[in-house]
Structures are given as structure tokens and as C-alpha cells.
N, C-alpha and C. Protein backbone atom coordinates (compact mmCIF):
# COMPACT_ATOMS: atom_id res chain seq x y z
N UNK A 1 109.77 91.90 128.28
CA UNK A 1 109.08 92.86 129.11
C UNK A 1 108.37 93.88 128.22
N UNK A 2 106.95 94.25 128.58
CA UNK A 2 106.57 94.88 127.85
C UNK A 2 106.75 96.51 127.99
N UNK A 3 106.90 97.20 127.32
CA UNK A 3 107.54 98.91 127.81
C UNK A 3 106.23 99.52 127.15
N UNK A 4 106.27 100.63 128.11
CA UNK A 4 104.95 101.73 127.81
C UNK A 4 104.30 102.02 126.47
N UNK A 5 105.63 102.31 125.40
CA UNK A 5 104.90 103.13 124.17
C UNK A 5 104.57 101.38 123.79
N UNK A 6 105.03 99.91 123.84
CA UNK A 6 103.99 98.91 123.40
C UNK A 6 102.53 99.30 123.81
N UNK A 7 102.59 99.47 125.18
CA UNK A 7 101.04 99.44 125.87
C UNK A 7 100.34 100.89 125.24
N UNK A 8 100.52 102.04 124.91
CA UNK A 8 100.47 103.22 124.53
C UNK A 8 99.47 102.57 122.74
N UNK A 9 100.49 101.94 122.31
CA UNK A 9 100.23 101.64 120.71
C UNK A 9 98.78 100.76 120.82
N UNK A 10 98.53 99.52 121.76
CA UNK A 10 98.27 98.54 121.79
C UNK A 10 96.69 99.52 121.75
N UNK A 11 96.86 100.45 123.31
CA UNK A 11 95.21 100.94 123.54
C UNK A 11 95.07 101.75 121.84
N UNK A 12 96.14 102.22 121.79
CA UNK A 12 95.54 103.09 120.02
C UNK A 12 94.87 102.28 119.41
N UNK A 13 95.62 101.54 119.33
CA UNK A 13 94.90 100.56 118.15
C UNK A 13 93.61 99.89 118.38
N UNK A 14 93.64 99.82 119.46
CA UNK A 14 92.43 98.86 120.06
C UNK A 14 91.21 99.82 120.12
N UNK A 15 91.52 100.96 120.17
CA UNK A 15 90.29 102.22 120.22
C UNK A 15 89.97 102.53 118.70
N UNK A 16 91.09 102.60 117.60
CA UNK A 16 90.55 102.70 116.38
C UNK A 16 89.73 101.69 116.02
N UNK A 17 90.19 99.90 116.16
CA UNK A 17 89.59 99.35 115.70
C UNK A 17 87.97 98.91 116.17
N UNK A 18 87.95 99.49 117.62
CA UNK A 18 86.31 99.22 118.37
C UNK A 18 85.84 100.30 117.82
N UNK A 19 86.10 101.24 117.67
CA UNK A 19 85.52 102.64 116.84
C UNK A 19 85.20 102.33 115.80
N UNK A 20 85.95 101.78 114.94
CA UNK A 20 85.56 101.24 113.13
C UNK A 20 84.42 100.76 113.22
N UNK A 21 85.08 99.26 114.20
CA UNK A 21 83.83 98.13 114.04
C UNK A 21 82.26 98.28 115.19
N UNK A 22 82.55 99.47 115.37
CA UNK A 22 80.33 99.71 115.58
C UNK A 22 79.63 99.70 115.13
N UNK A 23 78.56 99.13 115.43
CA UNK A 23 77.25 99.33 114.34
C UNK A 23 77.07 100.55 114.24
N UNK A 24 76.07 101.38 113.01
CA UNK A 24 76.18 102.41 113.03
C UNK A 24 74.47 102.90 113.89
N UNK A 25 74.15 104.11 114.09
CA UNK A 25 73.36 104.24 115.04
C UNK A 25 72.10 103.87 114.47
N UNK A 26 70.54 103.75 115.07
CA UNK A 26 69.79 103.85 114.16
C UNK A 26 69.27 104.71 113.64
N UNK A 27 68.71 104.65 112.20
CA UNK A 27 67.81 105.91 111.32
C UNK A 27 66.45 106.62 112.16
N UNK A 28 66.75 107.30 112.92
CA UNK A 28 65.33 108.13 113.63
C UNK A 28 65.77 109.70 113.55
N UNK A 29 64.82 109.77 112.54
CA UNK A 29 64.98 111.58 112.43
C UNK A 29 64.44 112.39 113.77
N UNK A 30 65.50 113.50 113.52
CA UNK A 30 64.99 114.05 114.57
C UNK A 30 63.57 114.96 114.69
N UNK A 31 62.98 115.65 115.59
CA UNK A 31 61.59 115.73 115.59
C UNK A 31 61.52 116.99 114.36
N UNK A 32 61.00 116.82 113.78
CA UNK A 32 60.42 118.21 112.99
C UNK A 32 61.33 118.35 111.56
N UNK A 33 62.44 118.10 111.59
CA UNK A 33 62.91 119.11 110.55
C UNK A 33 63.93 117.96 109.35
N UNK A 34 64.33 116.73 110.50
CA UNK A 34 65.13 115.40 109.12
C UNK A 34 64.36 114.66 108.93
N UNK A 35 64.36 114.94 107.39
CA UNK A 35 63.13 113.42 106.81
C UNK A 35 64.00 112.28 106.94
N UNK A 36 63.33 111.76 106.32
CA UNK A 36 63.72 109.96 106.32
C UNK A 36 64.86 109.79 104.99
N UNK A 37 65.25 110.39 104.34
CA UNK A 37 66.00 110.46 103.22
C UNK A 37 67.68 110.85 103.96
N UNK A 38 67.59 111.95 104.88
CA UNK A 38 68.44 112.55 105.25
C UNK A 38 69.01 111.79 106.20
N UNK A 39 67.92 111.28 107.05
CA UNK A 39 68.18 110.17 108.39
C UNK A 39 69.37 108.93 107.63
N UNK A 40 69.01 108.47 106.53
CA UNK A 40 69.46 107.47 105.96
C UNK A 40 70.73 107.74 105.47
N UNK A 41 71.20 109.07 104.44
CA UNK A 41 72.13 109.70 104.20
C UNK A 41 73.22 109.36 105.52
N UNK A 42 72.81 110.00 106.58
CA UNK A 42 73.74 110.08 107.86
C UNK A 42 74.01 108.30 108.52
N UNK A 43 73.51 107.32 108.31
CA UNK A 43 73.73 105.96 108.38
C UNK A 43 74.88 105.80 107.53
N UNK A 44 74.36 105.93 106.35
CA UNK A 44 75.65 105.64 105.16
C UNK A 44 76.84 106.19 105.37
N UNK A 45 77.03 107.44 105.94
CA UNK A 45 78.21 108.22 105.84
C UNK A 45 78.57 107.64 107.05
N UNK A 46 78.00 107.35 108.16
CA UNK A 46 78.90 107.02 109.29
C UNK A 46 79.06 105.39 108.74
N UNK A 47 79.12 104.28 107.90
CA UNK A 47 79.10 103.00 107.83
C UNK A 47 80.43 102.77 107.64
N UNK A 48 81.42 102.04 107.94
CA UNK A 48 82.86 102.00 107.18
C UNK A 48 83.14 101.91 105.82
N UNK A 49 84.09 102.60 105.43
CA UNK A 49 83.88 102.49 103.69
C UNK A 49 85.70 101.59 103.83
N UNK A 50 86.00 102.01 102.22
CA UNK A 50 86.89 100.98 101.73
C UNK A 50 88.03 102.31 102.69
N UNK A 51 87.60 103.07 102.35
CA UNK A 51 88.97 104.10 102.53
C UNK A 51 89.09 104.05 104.06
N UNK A 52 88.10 103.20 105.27
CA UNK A 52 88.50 103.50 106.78
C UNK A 52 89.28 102.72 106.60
N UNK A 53 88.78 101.52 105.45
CA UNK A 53 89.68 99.75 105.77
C UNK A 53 91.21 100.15 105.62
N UNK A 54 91.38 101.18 104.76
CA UNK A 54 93.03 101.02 103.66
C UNK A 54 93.97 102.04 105.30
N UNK A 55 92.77 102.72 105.73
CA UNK A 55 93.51 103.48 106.97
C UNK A 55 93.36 102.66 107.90
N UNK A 56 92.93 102.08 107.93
CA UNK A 56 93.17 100.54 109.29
C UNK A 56 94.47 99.92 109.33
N UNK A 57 94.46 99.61 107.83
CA UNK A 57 95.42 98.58 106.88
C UNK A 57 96.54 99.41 107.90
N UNK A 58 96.74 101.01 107.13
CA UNK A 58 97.76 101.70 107.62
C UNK A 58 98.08 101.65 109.14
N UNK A 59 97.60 101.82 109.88
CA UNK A 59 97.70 102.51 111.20
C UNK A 59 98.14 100.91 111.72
N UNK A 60 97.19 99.60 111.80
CA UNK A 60 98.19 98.41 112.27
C UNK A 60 99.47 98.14 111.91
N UNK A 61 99.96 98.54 110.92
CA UNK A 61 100.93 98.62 110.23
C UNK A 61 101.12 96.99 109.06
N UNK A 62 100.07 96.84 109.04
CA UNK A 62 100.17 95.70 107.92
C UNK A 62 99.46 96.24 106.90
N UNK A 63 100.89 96.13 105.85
CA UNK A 63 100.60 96.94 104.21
C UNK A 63 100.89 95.85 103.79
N UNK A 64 101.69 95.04 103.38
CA UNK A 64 102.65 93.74 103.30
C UNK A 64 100.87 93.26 103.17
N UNK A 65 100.84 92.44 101.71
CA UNK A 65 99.83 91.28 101.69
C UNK A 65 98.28 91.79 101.08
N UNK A 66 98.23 93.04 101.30
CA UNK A 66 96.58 93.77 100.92
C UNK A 66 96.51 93.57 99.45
N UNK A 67 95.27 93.55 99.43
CA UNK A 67 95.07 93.29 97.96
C UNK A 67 94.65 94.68 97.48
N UNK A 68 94.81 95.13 96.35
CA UNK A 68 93.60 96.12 95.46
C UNK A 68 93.43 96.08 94.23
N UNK A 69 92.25 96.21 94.36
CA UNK A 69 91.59 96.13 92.64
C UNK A 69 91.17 97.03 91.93
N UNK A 70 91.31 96.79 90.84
CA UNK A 70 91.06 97.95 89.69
C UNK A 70 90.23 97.05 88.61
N UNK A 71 88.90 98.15 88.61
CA UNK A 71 87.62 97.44 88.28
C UNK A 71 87.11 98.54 86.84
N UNK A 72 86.58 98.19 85.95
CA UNK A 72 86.02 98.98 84.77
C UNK A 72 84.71 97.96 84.46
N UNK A 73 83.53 98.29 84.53
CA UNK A 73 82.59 97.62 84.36
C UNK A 73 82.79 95.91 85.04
N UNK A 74 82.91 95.48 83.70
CA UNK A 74 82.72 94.00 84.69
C UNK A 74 84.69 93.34 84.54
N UNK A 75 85.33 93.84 84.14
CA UNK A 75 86.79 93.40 84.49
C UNK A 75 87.36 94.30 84.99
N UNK A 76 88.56 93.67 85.87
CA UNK A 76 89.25 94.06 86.97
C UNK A 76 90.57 93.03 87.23
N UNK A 77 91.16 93.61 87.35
CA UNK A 77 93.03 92.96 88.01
C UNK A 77 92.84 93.45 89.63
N UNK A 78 93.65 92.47 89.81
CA UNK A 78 93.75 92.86 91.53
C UNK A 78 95.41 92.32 91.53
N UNK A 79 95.71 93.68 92.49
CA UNK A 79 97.13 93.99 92.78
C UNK A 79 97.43 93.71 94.40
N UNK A 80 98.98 93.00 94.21
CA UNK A 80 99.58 92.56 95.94
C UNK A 80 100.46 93.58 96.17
N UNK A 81 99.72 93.93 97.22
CA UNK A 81 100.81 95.36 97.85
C UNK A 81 101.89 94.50 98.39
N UNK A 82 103.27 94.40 98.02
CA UNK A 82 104.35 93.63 98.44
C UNK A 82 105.38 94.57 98.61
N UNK A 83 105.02 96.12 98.95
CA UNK A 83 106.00 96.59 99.69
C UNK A 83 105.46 96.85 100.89
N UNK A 84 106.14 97.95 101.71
CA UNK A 84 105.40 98.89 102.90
C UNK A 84 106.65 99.80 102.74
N UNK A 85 106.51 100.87 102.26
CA UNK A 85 106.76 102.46 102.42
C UNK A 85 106.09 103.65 102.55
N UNK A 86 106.56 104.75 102.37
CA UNK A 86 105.27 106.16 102.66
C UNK A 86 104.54 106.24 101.53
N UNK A 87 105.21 105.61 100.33
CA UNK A 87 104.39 105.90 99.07
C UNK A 87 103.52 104.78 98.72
N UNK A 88 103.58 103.78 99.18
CA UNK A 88 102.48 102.51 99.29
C UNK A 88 101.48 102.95 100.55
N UNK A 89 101.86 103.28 101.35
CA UNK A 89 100.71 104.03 102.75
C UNK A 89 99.90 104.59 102.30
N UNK A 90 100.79 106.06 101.24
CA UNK A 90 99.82 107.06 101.15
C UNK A 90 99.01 106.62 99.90
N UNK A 91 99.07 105.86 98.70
CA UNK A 91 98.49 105.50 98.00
C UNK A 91 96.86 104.99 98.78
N UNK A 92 97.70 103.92 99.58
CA UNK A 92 96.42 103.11 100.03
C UNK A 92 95.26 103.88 101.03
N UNK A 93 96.21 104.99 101.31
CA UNK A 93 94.83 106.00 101.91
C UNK A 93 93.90 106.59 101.27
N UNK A 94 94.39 106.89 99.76
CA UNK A 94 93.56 107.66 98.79
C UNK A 94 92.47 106.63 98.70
N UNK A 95 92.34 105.24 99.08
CA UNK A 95 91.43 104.51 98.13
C UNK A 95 90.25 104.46 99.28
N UNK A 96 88.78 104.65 98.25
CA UNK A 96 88.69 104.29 97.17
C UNK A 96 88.73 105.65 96.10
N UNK A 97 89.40 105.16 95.02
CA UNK A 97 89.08 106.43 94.06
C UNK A 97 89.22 106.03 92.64
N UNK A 98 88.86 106.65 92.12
CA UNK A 98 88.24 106.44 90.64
C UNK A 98 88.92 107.67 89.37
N UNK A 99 89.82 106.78 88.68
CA UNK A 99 90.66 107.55 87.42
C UNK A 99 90.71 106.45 85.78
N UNK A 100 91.18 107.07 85.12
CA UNK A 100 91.13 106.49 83.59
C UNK A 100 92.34 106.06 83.48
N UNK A 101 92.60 105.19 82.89
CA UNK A 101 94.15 104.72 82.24
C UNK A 101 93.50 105.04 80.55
N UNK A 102 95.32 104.95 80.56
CA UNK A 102 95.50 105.65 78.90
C UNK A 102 96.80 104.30 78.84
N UNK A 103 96.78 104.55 77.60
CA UNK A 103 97.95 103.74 76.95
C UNK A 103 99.38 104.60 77.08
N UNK A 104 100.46 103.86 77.66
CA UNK A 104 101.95 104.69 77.06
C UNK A 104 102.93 104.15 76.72
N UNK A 105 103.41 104.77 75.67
CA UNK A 105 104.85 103.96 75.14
C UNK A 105 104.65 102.75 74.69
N UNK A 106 103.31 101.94 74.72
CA UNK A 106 103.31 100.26 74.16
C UNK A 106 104.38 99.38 75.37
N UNK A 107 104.16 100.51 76.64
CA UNK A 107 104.91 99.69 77.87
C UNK A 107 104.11 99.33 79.11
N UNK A 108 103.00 100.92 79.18
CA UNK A 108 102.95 100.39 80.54
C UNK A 108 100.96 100.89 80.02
N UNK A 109 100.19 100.85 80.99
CA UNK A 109 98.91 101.51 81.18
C UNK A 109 99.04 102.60 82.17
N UNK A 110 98.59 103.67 82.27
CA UNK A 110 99.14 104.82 83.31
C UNK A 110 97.30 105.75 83.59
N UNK A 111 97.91 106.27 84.28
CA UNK A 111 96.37 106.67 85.11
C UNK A 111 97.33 107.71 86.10
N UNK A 112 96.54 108.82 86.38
CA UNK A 112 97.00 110.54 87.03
C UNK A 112 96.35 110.44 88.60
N UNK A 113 96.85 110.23 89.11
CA UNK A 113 96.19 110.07 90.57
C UNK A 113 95.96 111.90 91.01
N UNK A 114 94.90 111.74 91.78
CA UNK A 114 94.27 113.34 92.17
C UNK A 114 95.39 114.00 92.83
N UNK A 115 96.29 113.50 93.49
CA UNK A 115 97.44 114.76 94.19
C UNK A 115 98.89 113.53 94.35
N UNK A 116 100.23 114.08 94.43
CA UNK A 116 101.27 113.16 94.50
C UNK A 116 101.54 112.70 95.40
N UNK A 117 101.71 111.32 95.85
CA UNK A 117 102.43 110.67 97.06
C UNK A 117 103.54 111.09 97.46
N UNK A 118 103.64 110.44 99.13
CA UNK A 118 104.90 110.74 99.87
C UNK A 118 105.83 109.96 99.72
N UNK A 119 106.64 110.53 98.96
CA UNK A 119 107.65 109.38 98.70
C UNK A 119 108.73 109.61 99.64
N UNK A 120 108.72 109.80 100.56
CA UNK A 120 110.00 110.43 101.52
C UNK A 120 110.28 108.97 101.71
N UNK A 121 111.62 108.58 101.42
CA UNK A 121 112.33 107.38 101.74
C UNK A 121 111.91 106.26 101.40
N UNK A 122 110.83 106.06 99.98
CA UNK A 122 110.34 105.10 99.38
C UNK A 122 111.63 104.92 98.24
N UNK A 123 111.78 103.55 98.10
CA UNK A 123 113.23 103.56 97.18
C UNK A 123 113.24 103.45 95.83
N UNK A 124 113.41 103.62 94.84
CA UNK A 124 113.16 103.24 93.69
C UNK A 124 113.23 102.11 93.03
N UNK A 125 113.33 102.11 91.99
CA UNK A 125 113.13 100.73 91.48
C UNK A 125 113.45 100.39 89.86
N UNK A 126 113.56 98.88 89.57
CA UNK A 126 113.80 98.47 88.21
C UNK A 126 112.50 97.41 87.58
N UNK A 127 111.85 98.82 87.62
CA UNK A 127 110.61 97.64 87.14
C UNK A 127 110.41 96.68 86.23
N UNK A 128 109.64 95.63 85.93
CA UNK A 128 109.29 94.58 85.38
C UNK A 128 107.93 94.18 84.90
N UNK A 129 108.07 93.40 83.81
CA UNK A 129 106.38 93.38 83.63
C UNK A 129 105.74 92.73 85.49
N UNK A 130 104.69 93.10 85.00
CA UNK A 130 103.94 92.60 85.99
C UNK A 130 104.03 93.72 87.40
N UNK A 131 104.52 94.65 86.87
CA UNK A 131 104.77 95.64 88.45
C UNK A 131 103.70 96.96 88.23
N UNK A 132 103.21 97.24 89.48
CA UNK A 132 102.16 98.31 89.53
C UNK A 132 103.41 99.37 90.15
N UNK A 133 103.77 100.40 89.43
CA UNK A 133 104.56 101.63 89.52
C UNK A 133 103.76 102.84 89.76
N UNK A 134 104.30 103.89 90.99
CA UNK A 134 103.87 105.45 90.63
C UNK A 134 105.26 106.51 90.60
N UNK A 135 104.98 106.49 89.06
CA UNK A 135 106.35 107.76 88.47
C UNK A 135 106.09 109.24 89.06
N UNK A 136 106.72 109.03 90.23
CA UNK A 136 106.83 110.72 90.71
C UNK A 136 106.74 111.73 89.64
N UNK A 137 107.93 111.78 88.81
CA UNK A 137 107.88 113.43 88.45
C UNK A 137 106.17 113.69 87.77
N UNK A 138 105.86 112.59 87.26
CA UNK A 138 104.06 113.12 86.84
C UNK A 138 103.24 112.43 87.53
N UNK A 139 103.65 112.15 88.50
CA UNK A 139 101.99 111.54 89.94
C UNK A 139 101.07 110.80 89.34
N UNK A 140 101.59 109.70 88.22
CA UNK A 140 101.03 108.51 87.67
C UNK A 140 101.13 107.06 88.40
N UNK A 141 100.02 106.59 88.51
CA UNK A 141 100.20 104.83 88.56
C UNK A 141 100.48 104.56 87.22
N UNK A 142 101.25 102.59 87.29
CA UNK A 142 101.55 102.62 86.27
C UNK A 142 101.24 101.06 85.86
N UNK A 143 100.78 100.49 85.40
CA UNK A 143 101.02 98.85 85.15
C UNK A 143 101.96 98.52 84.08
N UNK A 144 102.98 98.28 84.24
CA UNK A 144 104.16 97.74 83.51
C UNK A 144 103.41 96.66 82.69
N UNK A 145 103.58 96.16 81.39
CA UNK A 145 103.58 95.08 80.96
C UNK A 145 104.78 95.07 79.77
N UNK A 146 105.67 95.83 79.13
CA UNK A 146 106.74 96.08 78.51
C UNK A 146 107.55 96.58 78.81
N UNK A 147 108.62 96.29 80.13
CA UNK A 147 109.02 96.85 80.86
C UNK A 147 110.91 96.78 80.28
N UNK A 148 110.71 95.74 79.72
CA UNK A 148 112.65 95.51 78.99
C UNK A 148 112.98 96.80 78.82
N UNK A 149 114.67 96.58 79.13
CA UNK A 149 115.23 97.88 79.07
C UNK A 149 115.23 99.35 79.58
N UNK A 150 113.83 99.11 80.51
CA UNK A 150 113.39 100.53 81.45
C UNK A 150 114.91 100.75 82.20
N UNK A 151 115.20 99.69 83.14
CA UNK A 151 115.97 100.28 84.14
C UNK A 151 116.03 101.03 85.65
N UNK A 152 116.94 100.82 86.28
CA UNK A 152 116.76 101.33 87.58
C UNK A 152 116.26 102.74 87.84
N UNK A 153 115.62 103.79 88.25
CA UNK A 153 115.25 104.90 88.54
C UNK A 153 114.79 105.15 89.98
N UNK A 154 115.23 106.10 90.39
CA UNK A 154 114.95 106.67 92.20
C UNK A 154 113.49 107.05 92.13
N UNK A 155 113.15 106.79 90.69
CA UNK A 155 111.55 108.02 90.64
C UNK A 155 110.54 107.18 89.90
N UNK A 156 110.65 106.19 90.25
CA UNK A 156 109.90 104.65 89.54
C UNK A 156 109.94 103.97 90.64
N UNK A 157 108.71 104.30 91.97
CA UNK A 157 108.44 103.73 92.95
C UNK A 157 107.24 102.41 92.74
N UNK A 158 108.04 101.19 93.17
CA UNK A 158 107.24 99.95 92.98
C UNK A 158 106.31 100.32 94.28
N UNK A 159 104.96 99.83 93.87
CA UNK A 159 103.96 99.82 94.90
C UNK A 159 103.24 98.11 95.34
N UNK A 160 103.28 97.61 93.97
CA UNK A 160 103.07 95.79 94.10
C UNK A 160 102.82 95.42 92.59
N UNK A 161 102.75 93.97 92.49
CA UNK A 161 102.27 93.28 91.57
C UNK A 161 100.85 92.94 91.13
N UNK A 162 101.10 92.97 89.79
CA UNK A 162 99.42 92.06 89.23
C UNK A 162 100.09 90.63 88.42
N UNK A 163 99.01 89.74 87.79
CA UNK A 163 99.03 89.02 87.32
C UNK A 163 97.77 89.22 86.24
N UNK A 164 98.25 89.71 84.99
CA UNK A 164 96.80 90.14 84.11
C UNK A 164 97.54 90.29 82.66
N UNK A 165 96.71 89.50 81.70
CA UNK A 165 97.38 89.82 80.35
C UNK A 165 97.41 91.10 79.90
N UNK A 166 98.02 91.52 78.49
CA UNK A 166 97.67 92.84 77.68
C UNK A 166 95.89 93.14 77.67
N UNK A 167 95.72 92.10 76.84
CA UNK A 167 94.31 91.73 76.82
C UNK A 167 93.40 92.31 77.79
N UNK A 168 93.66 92.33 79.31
CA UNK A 168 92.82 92.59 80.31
C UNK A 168 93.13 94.01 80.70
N UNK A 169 94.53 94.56 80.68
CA UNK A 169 94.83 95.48 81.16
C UNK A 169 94.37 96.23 79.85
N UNK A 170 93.94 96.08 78.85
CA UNK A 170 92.97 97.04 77.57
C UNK A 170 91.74 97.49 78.20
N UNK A 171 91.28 96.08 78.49
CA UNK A 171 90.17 96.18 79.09
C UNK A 171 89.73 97.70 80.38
N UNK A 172 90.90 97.84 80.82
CA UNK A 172 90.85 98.63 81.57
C UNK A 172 90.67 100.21 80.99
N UNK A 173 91.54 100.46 79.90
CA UNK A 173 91.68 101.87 79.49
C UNK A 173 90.49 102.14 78.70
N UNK A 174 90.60 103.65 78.69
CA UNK A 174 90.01 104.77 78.61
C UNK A 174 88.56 105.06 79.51
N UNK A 175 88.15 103.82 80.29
CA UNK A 175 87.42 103.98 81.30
C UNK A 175 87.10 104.49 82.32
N UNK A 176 86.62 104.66 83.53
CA UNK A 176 86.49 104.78 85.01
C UNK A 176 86.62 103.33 85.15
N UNK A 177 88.53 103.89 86.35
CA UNK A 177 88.53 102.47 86.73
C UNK A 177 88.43 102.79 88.19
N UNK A 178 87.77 101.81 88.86
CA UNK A 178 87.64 101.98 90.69
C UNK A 178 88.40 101.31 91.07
N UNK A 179 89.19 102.10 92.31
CA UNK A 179 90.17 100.96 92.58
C UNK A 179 89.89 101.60 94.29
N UNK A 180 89.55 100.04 94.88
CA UNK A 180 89.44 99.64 96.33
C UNK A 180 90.64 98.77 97.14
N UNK A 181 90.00 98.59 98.12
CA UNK A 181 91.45 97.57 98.95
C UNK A 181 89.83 96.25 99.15
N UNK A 182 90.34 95.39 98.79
CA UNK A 182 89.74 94.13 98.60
C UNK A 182 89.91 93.41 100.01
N UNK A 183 91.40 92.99 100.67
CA UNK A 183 91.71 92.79 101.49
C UNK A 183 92.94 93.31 102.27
């Protein structure tokens, strides 16, 4: 039997996603005073970007499976969001956004995200190579690739996996890396 807050959720959702997916209006300035530059400006900003998709992602509640990538010129790793907590949510709302990785410890690649996630009841973890981490106490992402001997920590929240050598994840640092939701 279906109960109210199903039917309640169902119209939410169904209104965000007909809202997303509109065309956007057409470019006709208005009389006298928006050129054609400005007209166009206001197309773009209303078009869906990566960051409506990652709040779509959120609000259906499928985090489980998204991809995101982290791009520096022409290489890029792409990461499987294989959890769903507040600190994988709120990550994936920030995107798209654009930060540098640095080298640390000869363990991981790390990058300062603009403000700290919600980690309220995100669990910690014993990371491993191959794990995309954000270390609370300094509001870093992290790509593990020397991970032996780290160990369990409440404050070493797994967010998902990559599959990418040393080699590639170099590739990445000291750059602007963009990182989107792919799928």
C-alpha cells in the first residue's frame, strides 16, 4: 500500500526533475536596454550545469554508482562514489569545482576543498590504495596510493574509489584539477 509521505516524495521529485529537464527560454532581449551578449549570459546561467546533476544525484537519493572526474589538461581519473553518507552528499554538491593537489607523505595526493563537509554520521575508515579519502581535521580530499600501515581512523572518511597509477595521479598535481560528476 502506498502511504502519503511515498506520494508526497514521488510529486517532489517529479517537480525537481521536470524543472531541471526544460529547455531553457529563448535569447530575446528585452526592448531597449539587454543586448544580445547579456540575453545569452541569462540562457547559460539558467542551462543545467554539473552541480544541478550532483544535486539531482542527491535529492533521488542515488549516490551509490556516480562517477567523478578529476581532470588537469588532458588527463584525468574518474572516481566510483561507492558510499552514500552526508559527507559523500555534501562533497557531490560542491561539484563542479576546481583545486590543486600537492604531494603528501609519498602516500597519498591531497587537494583543500573550499569549506569542510558534513560528516555527521559518516563513518570512518581504513583506507587503502586506491581509495579517494576527505581527512576532516584539514578539509582535504585525498587519493591514497601508499596507504600500508595508515589504519583505522573516525576522521579518514572514504568517499569512493579510483583505478589510476602513481604515474597518472602526478599527472594531476600542482595543477587546476576540475572535478565534475560524469555520471
Amino acid at each position: 500500500m502506498t502511504k502519503p509521505y511515498h506520494l508526497a516524495i514521488g510529486f517532489a521529485l517529479a517537480s525537481v526533475l521536470s524543472t531541471a529537464c526544460e529547455p531553457a527560454p529563448p535569447a530575446t532581449p528585452s526592448e531597449g536596454t539587454a543586448s544580445s551578449a547579456s540575453a545569452s549570459a541569462a540562457v547559460a546561467a539558467s542551462a543545467p550545469t554539473f552541480s544541478s546533476h550532483a544535486k539531482l544525484v542527491k535529492w533521488a537519493g542515488r549516490v551509490i554508482g556516480t562517477t567523478v572526474r578529476f581532470t588537469a589538461g588532458s588527463s584525468s581519473v574518474e572516481v566510483a562514489i561507492d558510499q552514500d553518507n552526508p559527507a559523500v552528499r555534501d562533497f557531490l554538491s560542491m561539484l563542479p569545482l576546481t583545486l590543486k593537489l600537492e604531494e603528501f607523505a609519498s602516500r597519498e595526493k591531497i587537494g583543500y576543498l573550499p569549506r569542510k563537509l558534513d560528516v555527521n554520521r559518516a563513518p570512518g575508515s581504513d583506507p587503502k590504495d586506491g581509495d579517494l579519502i576527505y581527512y576532516v581535521p584539514w578539509g582535504n580530499v585525498g587519493f591514497y596510493y601508499n596507504a600500508a600501515g595508515i589504519g583505522y581512523s573516525d576522521k579518514t572518511i572514504h568517499l569512493g574509489t579510483y583505478k589510476a597509477s602513481r604515474d597518472q595521479l602526478k599527472q594531476l598535481e600542482g595543477q587546476s584539477v576540475i572535478i565534475d560528476v560524469v555520471r
